[in-house]
Protein backbone atom coordinates (compact mmCIF):
# COMPACT_ATOMS: atom_id res chain seq x y z
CA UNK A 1 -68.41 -178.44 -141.14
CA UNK A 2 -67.60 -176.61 -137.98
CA UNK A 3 -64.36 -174.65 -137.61
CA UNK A 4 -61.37 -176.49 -135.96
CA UNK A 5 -60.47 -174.74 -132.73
CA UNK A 6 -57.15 -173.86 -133.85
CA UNK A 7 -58.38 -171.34 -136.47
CA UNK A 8 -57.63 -167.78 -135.68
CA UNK A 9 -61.24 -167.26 -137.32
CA UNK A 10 -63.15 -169.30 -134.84
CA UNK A 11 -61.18 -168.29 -131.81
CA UNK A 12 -61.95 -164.35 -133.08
CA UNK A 13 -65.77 -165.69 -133.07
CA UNK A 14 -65.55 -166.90 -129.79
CA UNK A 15 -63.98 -163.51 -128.31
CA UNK A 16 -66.62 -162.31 -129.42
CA UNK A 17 -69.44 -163.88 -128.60
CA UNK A 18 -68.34 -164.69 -124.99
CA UNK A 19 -66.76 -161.56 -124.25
CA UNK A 20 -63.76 -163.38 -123.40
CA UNK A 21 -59.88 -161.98 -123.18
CA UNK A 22 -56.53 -163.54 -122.67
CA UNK A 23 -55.21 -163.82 -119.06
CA UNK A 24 -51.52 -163.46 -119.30
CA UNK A 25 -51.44 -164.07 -115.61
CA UNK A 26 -52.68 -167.78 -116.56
CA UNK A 27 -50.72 -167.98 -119.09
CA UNK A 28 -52.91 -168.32 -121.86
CA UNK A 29 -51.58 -169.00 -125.42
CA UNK A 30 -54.05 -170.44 -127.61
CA UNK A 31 -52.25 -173.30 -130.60
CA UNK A 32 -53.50 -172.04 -133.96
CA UNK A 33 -51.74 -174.34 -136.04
CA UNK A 34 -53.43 -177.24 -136.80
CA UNK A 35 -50.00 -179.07 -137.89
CA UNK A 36 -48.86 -178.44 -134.50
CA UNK A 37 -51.37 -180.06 -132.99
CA UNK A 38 -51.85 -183.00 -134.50
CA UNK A 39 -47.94 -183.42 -133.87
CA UNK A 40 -48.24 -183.07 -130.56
CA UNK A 41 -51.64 -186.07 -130.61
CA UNK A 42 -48.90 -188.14 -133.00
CA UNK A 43 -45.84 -188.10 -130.52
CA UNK A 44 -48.21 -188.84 -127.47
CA UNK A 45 -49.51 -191.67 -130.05
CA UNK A 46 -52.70 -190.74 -128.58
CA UNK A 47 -55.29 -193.30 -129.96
CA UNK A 48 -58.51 -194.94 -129.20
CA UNK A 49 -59.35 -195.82 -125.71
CA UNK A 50 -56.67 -193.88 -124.06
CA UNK A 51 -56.94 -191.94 -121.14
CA UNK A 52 -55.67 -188.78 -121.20
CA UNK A 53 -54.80 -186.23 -118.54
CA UNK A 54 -54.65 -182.76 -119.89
CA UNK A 55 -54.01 -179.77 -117.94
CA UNK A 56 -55.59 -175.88 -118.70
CA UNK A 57 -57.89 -177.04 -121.76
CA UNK A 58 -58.31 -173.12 -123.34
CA UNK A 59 -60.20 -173.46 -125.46
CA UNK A 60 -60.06 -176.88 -126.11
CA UNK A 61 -57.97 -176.96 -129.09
CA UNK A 62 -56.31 -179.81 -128.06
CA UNK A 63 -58.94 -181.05 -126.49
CA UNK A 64 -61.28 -181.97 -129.02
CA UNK A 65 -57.99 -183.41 -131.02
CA UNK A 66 -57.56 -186.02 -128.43
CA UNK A 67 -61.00 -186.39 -128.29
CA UNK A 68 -61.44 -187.00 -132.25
CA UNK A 69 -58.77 -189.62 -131.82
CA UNK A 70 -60.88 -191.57 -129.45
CA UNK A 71 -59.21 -190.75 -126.03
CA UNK A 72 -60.94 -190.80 -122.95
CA UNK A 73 -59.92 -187.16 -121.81
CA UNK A 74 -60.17 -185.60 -117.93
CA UNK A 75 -59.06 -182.28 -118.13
CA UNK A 76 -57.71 -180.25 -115.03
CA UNK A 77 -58.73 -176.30 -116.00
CA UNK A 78 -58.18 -173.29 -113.33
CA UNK A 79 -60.38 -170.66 -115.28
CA UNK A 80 -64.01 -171.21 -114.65
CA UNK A 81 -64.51 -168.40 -116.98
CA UNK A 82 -64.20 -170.57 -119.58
CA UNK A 83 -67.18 -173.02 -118.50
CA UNK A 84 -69.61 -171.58 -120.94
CA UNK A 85 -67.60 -170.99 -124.10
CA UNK A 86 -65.73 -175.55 -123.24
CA UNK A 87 -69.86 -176.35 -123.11
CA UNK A 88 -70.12 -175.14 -126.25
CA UNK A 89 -66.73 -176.28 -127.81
CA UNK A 90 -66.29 -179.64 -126.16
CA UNK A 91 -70.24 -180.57 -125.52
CA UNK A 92 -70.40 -183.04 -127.73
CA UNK A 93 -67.74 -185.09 -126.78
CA UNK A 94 -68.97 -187.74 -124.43
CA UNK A 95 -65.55 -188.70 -123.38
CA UNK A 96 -64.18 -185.36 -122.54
CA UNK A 97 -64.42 -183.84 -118.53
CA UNK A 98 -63.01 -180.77 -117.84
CA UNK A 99 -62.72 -180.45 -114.40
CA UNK A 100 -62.36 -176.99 -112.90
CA UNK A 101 -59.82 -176.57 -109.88
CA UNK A 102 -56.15 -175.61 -109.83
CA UNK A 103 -54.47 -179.01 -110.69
CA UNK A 104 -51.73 -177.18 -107.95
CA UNK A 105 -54.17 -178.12 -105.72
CA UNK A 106 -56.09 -181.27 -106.76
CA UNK A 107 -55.66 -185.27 -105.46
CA UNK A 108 -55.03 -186.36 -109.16
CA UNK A 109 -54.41 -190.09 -107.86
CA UNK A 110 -57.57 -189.71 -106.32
CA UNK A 111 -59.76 -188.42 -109.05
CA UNK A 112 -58.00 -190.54 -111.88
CA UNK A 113 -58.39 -193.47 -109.66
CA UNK A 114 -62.40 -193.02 -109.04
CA UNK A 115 -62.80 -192.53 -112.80
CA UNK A 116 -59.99 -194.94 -114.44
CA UNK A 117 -59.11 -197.03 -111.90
CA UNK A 118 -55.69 -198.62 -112.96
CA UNK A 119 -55.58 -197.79 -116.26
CA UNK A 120 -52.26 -195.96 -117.43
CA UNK A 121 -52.53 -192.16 -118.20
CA UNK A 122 -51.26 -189.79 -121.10
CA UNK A 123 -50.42 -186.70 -119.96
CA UNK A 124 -50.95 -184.06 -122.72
CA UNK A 125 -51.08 -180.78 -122.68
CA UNK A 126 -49.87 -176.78 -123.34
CA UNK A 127 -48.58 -175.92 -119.90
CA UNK A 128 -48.57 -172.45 -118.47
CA UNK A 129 -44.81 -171.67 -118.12
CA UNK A 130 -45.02 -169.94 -115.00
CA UNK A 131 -46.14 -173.06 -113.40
CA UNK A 132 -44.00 -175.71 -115.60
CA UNK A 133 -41.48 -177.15 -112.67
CA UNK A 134 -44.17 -177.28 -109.82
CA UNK A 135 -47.03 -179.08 -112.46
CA UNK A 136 -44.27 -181.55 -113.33
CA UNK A 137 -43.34 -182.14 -109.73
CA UNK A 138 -46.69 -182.62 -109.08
CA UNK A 139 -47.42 -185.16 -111.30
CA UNK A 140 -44.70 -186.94 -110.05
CA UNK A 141 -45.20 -186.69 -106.40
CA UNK A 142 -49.08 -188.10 -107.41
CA UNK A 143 -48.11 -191.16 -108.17
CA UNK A 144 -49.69 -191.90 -111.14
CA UNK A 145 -49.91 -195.21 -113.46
CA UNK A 146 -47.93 -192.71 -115.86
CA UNK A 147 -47.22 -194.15 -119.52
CA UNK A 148 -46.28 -190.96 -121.01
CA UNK A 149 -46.04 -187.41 -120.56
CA UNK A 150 -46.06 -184.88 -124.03
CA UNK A 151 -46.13 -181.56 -122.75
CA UNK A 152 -45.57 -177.93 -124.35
CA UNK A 153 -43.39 -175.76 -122.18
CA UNK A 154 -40.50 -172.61 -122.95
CA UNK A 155 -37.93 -173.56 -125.35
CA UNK A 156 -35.30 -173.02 -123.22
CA UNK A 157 -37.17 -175.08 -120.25
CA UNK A 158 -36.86 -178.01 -122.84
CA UNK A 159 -33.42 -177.77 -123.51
CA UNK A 160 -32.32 -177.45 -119.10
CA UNK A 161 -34.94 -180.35 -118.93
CA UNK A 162 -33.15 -182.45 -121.47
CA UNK A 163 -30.06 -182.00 -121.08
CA UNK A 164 -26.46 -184.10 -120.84
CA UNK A 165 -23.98 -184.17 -118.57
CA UNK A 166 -21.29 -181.55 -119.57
CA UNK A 167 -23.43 -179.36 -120.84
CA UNK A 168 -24.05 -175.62 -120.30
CA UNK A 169 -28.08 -176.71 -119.74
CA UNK A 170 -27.93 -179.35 -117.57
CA UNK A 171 -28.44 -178.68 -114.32
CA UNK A 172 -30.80 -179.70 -111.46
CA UNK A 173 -33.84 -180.18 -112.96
CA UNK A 174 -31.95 -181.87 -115.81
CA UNK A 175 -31.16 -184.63 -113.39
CA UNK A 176 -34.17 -184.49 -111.44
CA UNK A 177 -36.43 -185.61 -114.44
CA UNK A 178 -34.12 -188.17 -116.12
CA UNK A 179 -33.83 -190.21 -112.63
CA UNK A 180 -37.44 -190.87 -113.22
CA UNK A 181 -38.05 -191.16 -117.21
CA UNK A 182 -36.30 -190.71 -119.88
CA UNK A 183 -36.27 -187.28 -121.48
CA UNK A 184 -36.13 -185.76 -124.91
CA UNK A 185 -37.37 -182.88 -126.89
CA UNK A 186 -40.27 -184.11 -129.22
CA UNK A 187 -41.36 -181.00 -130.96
CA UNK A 188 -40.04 -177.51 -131.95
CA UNK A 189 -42.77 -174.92 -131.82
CA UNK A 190 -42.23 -171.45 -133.30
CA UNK A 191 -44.10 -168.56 -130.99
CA UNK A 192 -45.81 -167.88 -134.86
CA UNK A 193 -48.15 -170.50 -133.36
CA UNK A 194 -49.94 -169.27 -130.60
CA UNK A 195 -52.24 -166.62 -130.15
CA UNK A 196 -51.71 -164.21 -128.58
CA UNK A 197 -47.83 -164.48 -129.69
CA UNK A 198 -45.60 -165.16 -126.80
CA UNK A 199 -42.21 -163.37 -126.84
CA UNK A 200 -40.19 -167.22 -126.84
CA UNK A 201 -40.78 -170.05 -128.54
CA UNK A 202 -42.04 -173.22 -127.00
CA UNK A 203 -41.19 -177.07 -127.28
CA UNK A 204 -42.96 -180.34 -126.60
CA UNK A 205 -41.07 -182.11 -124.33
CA UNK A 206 -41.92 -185.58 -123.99
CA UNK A 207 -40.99 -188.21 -120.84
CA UNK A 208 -41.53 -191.83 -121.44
CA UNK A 209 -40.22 -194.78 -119.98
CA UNK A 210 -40.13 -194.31 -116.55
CA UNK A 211 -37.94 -195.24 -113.54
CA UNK A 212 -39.26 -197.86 -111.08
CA UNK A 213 -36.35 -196.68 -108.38
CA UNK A 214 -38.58 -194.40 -105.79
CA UNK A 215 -39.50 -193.85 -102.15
CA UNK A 216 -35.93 -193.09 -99.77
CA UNK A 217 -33.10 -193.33 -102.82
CA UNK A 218 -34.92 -191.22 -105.04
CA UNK A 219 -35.52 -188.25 -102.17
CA UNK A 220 -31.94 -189.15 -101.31
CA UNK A 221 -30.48 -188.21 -104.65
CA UNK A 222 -32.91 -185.03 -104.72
CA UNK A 223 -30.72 -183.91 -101.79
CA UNK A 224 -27.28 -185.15 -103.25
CA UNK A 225 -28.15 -183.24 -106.53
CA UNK A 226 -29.84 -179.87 -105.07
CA UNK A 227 -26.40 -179.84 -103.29
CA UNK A 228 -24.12 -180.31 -105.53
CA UNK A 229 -25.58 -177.63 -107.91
CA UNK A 230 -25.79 -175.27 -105.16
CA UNK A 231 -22.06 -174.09 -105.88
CA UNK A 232 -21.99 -174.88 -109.39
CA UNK A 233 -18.21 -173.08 -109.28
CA UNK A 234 -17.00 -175.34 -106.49
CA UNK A 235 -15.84 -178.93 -106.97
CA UNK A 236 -18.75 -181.66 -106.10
CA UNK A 237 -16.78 -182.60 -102.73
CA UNK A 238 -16.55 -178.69 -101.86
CA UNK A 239 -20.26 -178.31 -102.82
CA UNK A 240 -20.78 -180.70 -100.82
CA UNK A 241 -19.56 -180.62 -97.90
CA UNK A 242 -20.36 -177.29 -97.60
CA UNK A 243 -24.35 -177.24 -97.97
CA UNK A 244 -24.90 -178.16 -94.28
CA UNK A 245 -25.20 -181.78 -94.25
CA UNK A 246 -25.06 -182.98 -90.68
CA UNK A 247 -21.66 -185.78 -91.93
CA UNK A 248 -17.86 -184.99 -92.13
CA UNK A 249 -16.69 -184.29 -95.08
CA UNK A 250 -14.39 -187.69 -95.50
CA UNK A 251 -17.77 -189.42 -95.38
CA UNK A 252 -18.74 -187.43 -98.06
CA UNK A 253 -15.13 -188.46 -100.02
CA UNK A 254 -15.51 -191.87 -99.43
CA UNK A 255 -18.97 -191.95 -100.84
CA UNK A 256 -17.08 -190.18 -103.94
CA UNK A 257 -14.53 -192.99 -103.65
CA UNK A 258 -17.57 -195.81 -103.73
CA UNK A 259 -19.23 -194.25 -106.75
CA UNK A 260 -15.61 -193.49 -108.84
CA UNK A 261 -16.57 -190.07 -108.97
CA UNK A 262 -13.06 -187.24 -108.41
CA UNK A 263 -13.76 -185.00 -105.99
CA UNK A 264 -12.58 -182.14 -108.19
CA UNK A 265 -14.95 -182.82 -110.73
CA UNK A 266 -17.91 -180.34 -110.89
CA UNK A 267 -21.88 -180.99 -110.53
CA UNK A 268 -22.51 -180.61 -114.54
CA UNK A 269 -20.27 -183.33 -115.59
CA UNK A 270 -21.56 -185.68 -113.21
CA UNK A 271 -24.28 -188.07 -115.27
CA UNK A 272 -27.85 -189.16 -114.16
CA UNK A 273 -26.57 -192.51 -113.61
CA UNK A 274 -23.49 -191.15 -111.40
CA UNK A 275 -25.90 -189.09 -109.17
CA UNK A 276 -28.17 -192.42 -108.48
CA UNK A 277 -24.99 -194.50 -107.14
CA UNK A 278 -23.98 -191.64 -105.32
CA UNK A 279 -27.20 -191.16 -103.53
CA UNK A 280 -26.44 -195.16 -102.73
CA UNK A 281 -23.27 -194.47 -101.23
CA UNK A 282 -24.55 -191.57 -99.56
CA UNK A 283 -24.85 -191.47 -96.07
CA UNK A 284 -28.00 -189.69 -94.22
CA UNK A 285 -28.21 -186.44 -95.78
CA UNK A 286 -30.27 -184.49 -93.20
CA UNK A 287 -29.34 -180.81 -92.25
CA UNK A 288 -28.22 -179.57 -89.78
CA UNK A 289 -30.79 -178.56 -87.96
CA UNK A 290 -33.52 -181.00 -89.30
């Protein structure tokens, strides 16, 4: 029987053979734990017949997991460099596309659509942490029949991504995220586990269940929130009315008022839930300027 992917053995071999070498500037960390990655296949609960959206495929360690599983996998990779040795490591798997483009820069709806049609997507995959905020965006801002999202990212990302109200870690993107899913940390995963060894530690951090309230609210509260955290020191009504929102400031109080939230409190202790009233009670929240 062949090697798994994930053995430091096999990914030696293929160094070898293809002449290949790690781009940091792609962020490329190869899993070579095989626990690890059959966690990450369990908390997706990645089964048969599901399609999967994976993004950077390596060298397909993950990949042929989700493929052994019985997934249907399309896989957004940037590195065309890697064409030969994924023909070789993923060939066999009838079910498995890589697809080579900057995912930065590809119509996801569109090319999920023509292949899937409706069906609802997995996303699964070890994300480059340079590019973990804009990917996620992305996603979002595709809008995709999304059932789940398991995704490996920085520790530390996880924690700011998952965070509560009131504490030290939550922050914009906290909020951001849990308007539209909810948000938890699925998987701790030691930098012992990669190769080459990053200098942090990584987490899976999983988004399921997601929010049905988009379109003018949702860009609404983006605005409320980005301004609120501008001035993290400042009380919420300060922040504010302060950022350059083209209202007076007692229309900003009264929306504070509407929503039960004290002026003097501060962005951080303000929950998800708070921030989606307030965007309700908000009015127009163009610039000045715009």
């Amino acid at each position: 029987m062949n090697k798994r992917l994930y053995s430091p053995a096999r990914i030696r071999e293929i160094q070898e053979k293809w002449g290949f070498r790690f781009q940091k500037s792609l962020g490329q960390n190869f899993l070579i734990d095989g626990n690890i990655v059959r966690a990450i296949a369990d908390s997706a609960e990645v089964g048969e017949g599901d399609v999967i959206l994976e993004i950077g495929a390596g060298i397909g360690t993950l990949t042929e997991e989700l493929a052994l599983r019985g997934a249907k996998v399309f896989c957004v990779e940037i590195d065309e460099h890697l064409k030969p040795i994924l023909d070789e490591t993923l060939g066999a798997y009838e079910d498995v596309e890589i697809f080579y483009k900057d995912v930065l820069k590809t119509d996801l709806k569109k090319e999920l659509t023509s292949r899937f049609g409706d069906h609802k997507i997995k996303v699964v995959a070890n994300l480059p942490y340079y590019v973990t905020t804009p990917i996620l965006v992305h996603l979002f801002d595709s809008d995709l029949p999304l059932e789940s999202v398991h995704v490996m990212v920085q520790k530390e990302m996880a924690s700011r991504m998952a965070a509560k109200a009131g504490t030290k870690a939550y922050g914009s993107i906290s909020v951001f995220l849990q308007m539209r899913a909810e948000v938890s940390v699925a998987l701790a995963v030691p930098r012992t586990c990669f190769m080459p060894q990053p200098n942090v530690d990584s987490a899976v951090l999983a988004l399921t269940n997601f929010k049905t309230d988009h379109g003018e609210n949702l860009k609404r509260a983006e605005a409320v929130v980005r301004a609120a955290f501008s001035k993290r020191r400042k009380t919420v009504a300060n922040a504010l009315s302060t950022y350059g929102f083209a209202i007076e400031k007692d229309q900003i109080l009264q929306a504070l008022a509407e929503t039960g939230i004290e002026p003097n409190r501060r962005a951080e202790a303000i929950t998800v839930e708070e921030y989606r009233i307030l965007a309700k009670n908000f009015p127009k929240v163009e610039k000045e300027g715009d």
